[in-house]
C-alpha atoms as a PDB file:
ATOM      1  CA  UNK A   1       0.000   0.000   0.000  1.00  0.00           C
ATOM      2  CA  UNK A   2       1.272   3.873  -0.504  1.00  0.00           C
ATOM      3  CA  UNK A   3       0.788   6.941   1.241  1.00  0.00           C
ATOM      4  CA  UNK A   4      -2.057   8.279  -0.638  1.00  0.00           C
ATOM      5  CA  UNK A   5      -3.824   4.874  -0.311  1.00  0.00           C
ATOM      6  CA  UNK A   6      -4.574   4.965   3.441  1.00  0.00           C
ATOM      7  CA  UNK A   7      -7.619   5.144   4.435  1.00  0.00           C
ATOM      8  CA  UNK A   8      -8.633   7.732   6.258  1.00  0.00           C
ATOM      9  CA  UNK A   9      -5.799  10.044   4.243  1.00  0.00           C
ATOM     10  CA  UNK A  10      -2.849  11.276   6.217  1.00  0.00           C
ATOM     11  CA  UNK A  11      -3.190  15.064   7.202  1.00  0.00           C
ATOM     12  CA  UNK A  12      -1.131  17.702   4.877  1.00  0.00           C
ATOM     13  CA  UNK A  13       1.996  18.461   6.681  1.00  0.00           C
ATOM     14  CA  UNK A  14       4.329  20.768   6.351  1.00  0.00           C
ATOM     15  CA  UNK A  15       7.966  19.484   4.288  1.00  0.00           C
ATOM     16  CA  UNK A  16      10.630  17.872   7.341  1.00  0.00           C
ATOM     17  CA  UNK A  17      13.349  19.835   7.438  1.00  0.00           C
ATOM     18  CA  UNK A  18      15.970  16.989   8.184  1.00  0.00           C
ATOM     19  CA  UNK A  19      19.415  18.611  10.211  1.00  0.00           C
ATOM     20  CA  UNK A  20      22.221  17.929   7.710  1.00  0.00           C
ATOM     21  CA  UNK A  21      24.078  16.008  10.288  1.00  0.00           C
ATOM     22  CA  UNK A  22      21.021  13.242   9.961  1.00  0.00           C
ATOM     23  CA  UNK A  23      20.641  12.447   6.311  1.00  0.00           C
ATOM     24  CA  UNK A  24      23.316  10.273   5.956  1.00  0.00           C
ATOM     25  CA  UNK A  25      21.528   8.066   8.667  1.00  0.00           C
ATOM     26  CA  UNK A  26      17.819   9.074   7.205  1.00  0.00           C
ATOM     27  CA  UNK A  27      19.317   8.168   3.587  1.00  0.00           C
ATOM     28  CA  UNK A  28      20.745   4.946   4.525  1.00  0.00           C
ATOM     29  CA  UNK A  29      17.967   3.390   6.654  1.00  0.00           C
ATOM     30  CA  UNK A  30      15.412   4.628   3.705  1.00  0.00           C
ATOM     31  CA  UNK A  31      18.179   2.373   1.403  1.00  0.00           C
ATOM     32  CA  UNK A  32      17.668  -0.921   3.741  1.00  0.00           C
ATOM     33  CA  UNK A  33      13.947  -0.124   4.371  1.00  0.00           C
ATOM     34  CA  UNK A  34      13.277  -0.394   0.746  1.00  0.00           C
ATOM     35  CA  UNK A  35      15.913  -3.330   0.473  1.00  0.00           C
ATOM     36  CA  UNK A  36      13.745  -4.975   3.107  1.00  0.00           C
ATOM     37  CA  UNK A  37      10.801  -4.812   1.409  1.00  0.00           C
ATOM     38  CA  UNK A  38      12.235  -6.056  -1.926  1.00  0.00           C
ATOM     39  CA  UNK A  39      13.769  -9.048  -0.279  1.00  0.00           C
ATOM     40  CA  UNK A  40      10.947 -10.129   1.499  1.00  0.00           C
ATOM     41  CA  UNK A  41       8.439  -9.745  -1.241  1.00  0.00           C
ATOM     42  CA  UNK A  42      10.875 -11.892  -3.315  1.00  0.00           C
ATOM     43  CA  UNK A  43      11.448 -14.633  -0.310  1.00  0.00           C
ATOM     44  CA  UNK A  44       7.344 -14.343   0.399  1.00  0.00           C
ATOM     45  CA  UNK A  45       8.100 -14.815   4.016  1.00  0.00           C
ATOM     46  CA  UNK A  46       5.403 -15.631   6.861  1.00  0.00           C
ATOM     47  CA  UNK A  47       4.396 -12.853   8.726  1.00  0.00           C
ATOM     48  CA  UNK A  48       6.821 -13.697  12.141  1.00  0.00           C
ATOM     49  CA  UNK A  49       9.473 -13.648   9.709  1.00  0.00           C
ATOM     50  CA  UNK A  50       7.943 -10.049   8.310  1.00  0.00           C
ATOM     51  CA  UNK A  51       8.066  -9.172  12.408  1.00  0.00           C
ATOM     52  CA  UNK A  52      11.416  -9.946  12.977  1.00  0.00           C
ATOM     53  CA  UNK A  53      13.040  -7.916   9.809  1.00  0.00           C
ATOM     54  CA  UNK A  54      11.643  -5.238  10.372  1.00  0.00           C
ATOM     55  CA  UNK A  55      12.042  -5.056  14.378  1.00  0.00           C
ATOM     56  CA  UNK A  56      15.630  -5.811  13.410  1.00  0.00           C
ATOM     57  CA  UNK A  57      15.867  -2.630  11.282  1.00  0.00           C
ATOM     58  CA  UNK A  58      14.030  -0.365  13.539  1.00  0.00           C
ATOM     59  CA  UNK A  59      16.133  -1.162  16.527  1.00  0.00           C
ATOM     60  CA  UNK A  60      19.136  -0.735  14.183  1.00  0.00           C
ATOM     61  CA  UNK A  61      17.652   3.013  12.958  1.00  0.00           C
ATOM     62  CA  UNK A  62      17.132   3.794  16.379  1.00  0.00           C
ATOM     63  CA  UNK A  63      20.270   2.847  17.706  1.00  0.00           C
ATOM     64  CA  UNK A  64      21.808   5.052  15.024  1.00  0.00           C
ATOM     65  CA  UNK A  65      19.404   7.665  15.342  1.00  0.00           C
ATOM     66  CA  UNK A  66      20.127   7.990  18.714  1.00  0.00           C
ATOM     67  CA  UNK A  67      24.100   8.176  18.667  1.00  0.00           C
ATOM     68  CA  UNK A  68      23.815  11.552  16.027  1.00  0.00           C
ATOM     69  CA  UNK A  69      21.233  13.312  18.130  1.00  0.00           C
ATOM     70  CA  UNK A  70      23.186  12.993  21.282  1.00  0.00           C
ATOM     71  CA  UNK A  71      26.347  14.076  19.203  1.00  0.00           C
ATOM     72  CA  UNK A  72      24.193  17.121  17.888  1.00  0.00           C
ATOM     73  CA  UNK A  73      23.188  17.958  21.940  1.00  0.00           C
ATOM     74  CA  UNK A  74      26.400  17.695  22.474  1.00  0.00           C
ATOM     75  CA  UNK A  75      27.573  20.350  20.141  1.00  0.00           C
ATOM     76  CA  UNK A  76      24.947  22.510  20.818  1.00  0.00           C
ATOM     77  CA  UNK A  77      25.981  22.989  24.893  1.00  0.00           C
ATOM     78  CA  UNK A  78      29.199  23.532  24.241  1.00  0.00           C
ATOM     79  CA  UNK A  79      28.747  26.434  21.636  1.00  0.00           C
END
């Protein structure tokens, strides 16, 4: 399914303005995310299988996610 097939329609928001210091990690996890979903539609896994990939890349985002913003805190006290 896409975006502009859910039902009841996502609200218009306003463009994310992504701090340059994340889009390495936003381009990269959008790069496995769609990876993901390629390989699994290939492999037509069962849905615990489904579960575990993408828990697995979540937790992996996060992790990531988390080390950059606490850099960017970081910088930001000290300036």
């Amino acid at each position: 399914m896409r975006i502009d097939q859910l039902r009841p329609a996502p609200t218009p928001a306003e463009p994310l303005d992504i701090p340059p210091e994340l889009l390495d990690s936003v381009n990269r996890h959008q790069t496995h995310l769609s990876a993901l979903v390629a390989s699994l539609r290939a492999a037509g896994v069962d849905d615990e299988l489904v579960d575990v990939s993408v828990r697995t890349l979540v937790d992996s985002y996060a992790d990531d996610l988390t080390v950059v913003i606490r850099a960017m805190m970081r910088a930001t006290s000290h300036e």
